[in-house]
Protein backbone atom coordinates (compact mmCIF):
# COMPACT_ATOMS: atom_id res chain seq x y z
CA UNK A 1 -7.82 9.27 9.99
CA UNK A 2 -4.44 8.18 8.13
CA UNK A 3 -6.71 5.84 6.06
CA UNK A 4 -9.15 8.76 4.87
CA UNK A 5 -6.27 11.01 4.69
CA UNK A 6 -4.41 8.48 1.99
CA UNK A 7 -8.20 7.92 0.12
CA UNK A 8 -8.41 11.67 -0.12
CA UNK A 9 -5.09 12.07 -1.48
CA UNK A 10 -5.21 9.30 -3.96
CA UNK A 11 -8.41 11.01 -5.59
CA UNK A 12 -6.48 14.78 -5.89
CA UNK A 13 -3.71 12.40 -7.56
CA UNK A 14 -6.49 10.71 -9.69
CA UNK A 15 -8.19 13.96 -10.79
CA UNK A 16 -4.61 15.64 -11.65
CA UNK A 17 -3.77 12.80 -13.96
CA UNK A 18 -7.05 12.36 -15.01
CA UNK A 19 -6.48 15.93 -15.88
CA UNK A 20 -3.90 14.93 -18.49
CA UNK A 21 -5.75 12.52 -20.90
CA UNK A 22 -7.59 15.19 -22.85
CA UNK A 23 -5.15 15.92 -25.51
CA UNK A 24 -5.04 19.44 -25.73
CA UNK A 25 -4.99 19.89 -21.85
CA UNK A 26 -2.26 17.26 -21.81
CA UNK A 27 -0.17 19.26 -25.29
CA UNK A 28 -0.39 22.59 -23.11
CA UNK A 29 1.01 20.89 -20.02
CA UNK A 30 4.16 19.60 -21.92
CA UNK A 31 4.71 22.70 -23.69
CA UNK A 32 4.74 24.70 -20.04
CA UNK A 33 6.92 21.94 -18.45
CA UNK A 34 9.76 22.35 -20.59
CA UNK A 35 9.84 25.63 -20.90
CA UNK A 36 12.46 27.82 -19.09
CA UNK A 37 10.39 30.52 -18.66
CA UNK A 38 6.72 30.82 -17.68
CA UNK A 39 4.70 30.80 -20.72
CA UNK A 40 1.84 33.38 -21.78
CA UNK A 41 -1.34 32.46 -23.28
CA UNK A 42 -0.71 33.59 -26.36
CA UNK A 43 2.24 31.46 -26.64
CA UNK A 44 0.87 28.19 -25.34
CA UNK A 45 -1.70 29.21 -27.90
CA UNK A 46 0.21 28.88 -31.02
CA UNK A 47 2.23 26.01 -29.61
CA UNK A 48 -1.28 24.03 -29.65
CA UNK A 49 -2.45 25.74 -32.43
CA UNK A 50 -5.88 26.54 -30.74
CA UNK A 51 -7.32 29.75 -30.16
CA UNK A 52 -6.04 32.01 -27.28
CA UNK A 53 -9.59 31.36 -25.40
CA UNK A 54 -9.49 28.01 -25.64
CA UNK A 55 -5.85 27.34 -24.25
CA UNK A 56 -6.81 30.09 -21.21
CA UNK A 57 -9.67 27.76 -20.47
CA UNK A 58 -7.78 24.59 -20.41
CA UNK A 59 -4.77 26.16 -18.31
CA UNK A 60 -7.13 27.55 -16.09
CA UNK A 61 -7.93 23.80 -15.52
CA UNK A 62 -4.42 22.91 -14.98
CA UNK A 63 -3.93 25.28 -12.53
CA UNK A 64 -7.06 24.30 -10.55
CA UNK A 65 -6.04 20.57 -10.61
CA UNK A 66 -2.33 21.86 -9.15
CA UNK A 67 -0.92 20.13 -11.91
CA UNK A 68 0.19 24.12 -13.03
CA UNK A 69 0.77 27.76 -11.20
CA UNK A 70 -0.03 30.80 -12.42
CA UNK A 71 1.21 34.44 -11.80
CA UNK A 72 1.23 37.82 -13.73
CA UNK A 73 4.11 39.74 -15.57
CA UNK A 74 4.81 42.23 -17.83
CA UNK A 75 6.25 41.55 -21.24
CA UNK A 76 10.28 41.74 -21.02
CA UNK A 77 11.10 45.93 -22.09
CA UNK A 78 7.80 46.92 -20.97
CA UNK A 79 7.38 49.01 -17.80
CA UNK A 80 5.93 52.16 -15.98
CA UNK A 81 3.04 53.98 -16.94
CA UNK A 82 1.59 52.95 -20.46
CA UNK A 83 2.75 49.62 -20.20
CA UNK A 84 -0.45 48.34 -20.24
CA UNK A 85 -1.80 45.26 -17.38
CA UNK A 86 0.46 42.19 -16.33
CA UNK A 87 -0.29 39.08 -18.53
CA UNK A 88 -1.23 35.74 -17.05
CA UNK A 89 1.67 33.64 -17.28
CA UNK A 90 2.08 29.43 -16.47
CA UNK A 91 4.93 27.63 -15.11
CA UNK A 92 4.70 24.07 -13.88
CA UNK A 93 3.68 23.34 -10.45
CA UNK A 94 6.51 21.86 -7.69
CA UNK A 95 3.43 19.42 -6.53
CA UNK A 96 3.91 15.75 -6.92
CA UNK A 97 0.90 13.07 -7.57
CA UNK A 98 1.26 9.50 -6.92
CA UNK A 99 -1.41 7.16 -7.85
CA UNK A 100 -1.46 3.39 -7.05
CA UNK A 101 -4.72 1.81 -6.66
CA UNK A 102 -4.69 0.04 -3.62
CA UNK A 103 -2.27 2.14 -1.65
CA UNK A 104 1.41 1.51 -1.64
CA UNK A 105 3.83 2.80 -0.02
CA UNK A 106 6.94 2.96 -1.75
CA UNK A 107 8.38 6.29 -0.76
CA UNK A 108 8.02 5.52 2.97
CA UNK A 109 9.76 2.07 1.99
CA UNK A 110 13.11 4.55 0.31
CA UNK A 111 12.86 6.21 2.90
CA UNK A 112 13.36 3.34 5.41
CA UNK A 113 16.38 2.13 3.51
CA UNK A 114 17.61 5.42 3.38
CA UNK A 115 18.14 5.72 6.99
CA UNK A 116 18.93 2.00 7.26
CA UNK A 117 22.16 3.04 4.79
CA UNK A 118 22.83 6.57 6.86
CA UNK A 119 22.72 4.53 10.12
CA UNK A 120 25.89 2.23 8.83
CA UNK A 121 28.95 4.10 10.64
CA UNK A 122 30.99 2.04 8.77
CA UNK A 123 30.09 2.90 4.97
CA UNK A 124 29.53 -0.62 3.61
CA UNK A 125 26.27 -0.02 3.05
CA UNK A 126 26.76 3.50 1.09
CA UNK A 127 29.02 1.88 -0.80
CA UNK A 128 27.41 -0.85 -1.95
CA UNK A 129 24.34 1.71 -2.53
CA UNK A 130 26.48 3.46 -5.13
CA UNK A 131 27.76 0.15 -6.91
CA UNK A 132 24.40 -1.27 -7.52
CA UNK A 133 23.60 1.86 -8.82
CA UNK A 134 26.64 2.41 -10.94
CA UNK A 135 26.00 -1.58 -11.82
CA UNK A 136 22.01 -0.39 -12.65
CA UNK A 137 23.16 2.66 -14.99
CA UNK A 138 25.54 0.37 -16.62
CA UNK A 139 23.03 -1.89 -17.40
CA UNK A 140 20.03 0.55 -18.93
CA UNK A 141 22.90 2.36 -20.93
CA UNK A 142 23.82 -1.76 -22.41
CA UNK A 143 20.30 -1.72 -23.08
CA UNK A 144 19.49 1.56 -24.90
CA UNK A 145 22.81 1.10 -26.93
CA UNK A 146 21.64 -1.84 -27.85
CA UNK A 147 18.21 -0.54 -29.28
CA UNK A 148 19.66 2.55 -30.58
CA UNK A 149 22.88 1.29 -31.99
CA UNK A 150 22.73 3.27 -35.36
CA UNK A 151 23.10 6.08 -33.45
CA UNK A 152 26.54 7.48 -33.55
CA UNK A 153 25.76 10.70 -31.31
CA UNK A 154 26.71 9.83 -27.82
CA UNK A 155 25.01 12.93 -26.48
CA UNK A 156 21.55 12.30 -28.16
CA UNK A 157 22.25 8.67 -26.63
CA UNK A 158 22.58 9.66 -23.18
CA UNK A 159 19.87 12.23 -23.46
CA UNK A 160 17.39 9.92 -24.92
CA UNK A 161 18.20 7.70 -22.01
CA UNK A 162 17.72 10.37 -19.29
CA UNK A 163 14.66 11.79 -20.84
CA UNK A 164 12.79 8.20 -20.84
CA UNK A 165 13.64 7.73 -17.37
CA UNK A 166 12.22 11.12 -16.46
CA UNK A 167 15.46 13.44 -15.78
CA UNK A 168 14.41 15.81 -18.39
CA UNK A 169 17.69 16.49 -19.88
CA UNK A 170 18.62 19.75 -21.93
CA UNK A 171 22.12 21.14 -22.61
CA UNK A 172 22.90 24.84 -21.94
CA UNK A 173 24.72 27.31 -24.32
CA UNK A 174 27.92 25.58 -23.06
CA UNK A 175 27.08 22.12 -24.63
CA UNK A 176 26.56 21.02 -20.75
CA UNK A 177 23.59 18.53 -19.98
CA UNK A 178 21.55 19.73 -17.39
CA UNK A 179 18.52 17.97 -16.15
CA UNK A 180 15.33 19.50 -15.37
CA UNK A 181 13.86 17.03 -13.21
CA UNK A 182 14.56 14.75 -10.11
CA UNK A 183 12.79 11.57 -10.07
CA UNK A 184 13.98 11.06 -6.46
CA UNK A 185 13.06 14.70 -5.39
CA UNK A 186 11.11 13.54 -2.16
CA UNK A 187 14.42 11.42 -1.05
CA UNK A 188 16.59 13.66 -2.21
CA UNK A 189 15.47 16.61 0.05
CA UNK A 190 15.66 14.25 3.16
CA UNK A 191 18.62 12.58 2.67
CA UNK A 192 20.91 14.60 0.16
CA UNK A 193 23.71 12.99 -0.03
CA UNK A 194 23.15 9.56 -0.27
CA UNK A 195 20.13 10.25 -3.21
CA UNK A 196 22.59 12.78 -4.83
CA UNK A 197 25.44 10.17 -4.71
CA UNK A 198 23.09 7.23 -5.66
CA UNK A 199 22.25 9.28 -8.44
CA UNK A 200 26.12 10.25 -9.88
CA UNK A 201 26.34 6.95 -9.37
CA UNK A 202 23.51 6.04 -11.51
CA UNK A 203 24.52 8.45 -14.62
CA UNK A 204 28.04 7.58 -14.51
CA UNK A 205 26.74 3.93 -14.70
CA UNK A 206 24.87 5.25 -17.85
CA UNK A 207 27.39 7.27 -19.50
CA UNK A 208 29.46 4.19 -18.97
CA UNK A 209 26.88 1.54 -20.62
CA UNK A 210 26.44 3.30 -23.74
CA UNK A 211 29.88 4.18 -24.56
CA UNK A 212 29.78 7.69 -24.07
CA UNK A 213 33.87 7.82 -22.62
CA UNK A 214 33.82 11.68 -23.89
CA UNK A 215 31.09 12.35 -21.37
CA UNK A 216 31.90 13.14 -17.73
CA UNK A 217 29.40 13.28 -15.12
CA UNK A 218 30.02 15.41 -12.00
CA UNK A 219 27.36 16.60 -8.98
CA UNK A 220 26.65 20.73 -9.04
CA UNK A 221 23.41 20.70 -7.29
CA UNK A 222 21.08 23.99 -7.83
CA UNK A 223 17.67 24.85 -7.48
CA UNK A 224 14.72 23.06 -9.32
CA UNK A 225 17.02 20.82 -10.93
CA UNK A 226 18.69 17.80 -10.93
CA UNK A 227 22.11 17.89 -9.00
CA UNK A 228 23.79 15.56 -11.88
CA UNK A 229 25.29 17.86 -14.73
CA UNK A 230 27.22 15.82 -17.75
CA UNK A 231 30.35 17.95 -19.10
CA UNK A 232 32.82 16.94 -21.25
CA UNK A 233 36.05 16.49 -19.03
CA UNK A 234 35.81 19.99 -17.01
CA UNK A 235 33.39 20.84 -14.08
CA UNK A 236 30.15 22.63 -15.43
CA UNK A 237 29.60 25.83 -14.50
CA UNK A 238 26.05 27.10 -12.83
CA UNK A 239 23.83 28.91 -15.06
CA UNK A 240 20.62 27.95 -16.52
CA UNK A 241 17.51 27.79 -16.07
CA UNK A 242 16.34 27.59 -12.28
């Protein structure tokens, strides 16, 4: 049963990503992900630059391969009688797909370890969690200073740096980084503070690596997001998108 469970899920992760290779499909999904709002038709429409229709069609199709939700609203000002029907409106789906053909197992393996570090009374092990990922960080920032090194812009740096290892980063009105996306999400919700530490860890590691001394990470964990925010010297306040 485990077995057929694990075949069944590898083929809804197949079909999602699948999903994804026709281009405009794949154009429309990018455009909803990083917005901070859902996104209308229309708008994910012109963003393509393909017919109102045609982009209903292929959300539609994101939707039904749980790659996207979908829910109705009425424009922002418009209300009560006259205001005319709730548009369809996209935002990305909280659903995670995973494909690895044969089956691995790699989360339950984190997960393992996870506990293995939680069990240590002593706090060797969290500690030497956090190094080797400060150690890690230190190491990819080296790197992408390395290939980047004509750029003077410590902040496009370090967000160029998140964003290829799949943080989604984007800085609020403040000039605070935020980050969209957890690429530990799964561990994280289990075992919070060791992920969320391993993580500081991790960014501080990168801030460190590519020379970015005016950048100061600090944990202030919210919903749908990352709980790493990157200020510069004070602690970052809360808003944003959620």
């Amino acid at each position: 049963m485990r077995q057929e469970q694990s075949g069944l899920a590898a083929l809804s992760g197949l079909a999602a990503v699948s999903g994804l290779g026709d281009p405009v499909r794949g154009q429309l999904y990018e455009f909803v992900s990083g917005s901070a709002s859902p996104v209308g038709r229309e708008e994910a429409a012109a963003a393509a630059g393909i017919g109102r229709g045609l982009a209903a069609y292929h959300l539609d199709k994101l939707v039904g391969l749980g790659l996207l939700t979908a829910s109705y609203q009425r424009p922002a000002g418009r209300g009560g009688r006259g205001a005319g029907r709730p548009a369809k409106v996209y935002s990305r789906s909280g659903r995670e797909f995973a494909v690895t053909v044969p089956a691995r197992e790699y989360e339950l393996a984190a997960r393992l370890l996870a506990r293995a570090v939680e069990a240590d009374g002593a706090g060797a092990s969290r500690s030497a969690l956090r190094a080797a990922a400060r150690q890690c960080g230190a190491e990819l920032g080296s790197r992408h200073r390395a290939d980047g090194a004509r750029k003077a812009d410590a902040r496009q740096a370090i967000e160029a740096t998140l964003r290829e290892h799949g943080f989604e980063p984007w800085h609020d009105q403040t000039g605070t980084i935020r980050l969209r996306n957890c690429p530990f999400h799964q561990l994280a919700e289990e075992h919070t503070d060791l992920t969320c530490g391993m993580n500081l860890a991790l960014i501080e590691g990168i801030t460190a690596g590519l020379g970015a001394s005016g950048l100061c990470p600090a944990l202030d964990p919210g919903p749908g997001r990352c709980c790493v925010v990157i200020g510069t010297g004070k602690p970052a306040g809360k808003d944003g998108p959620q």
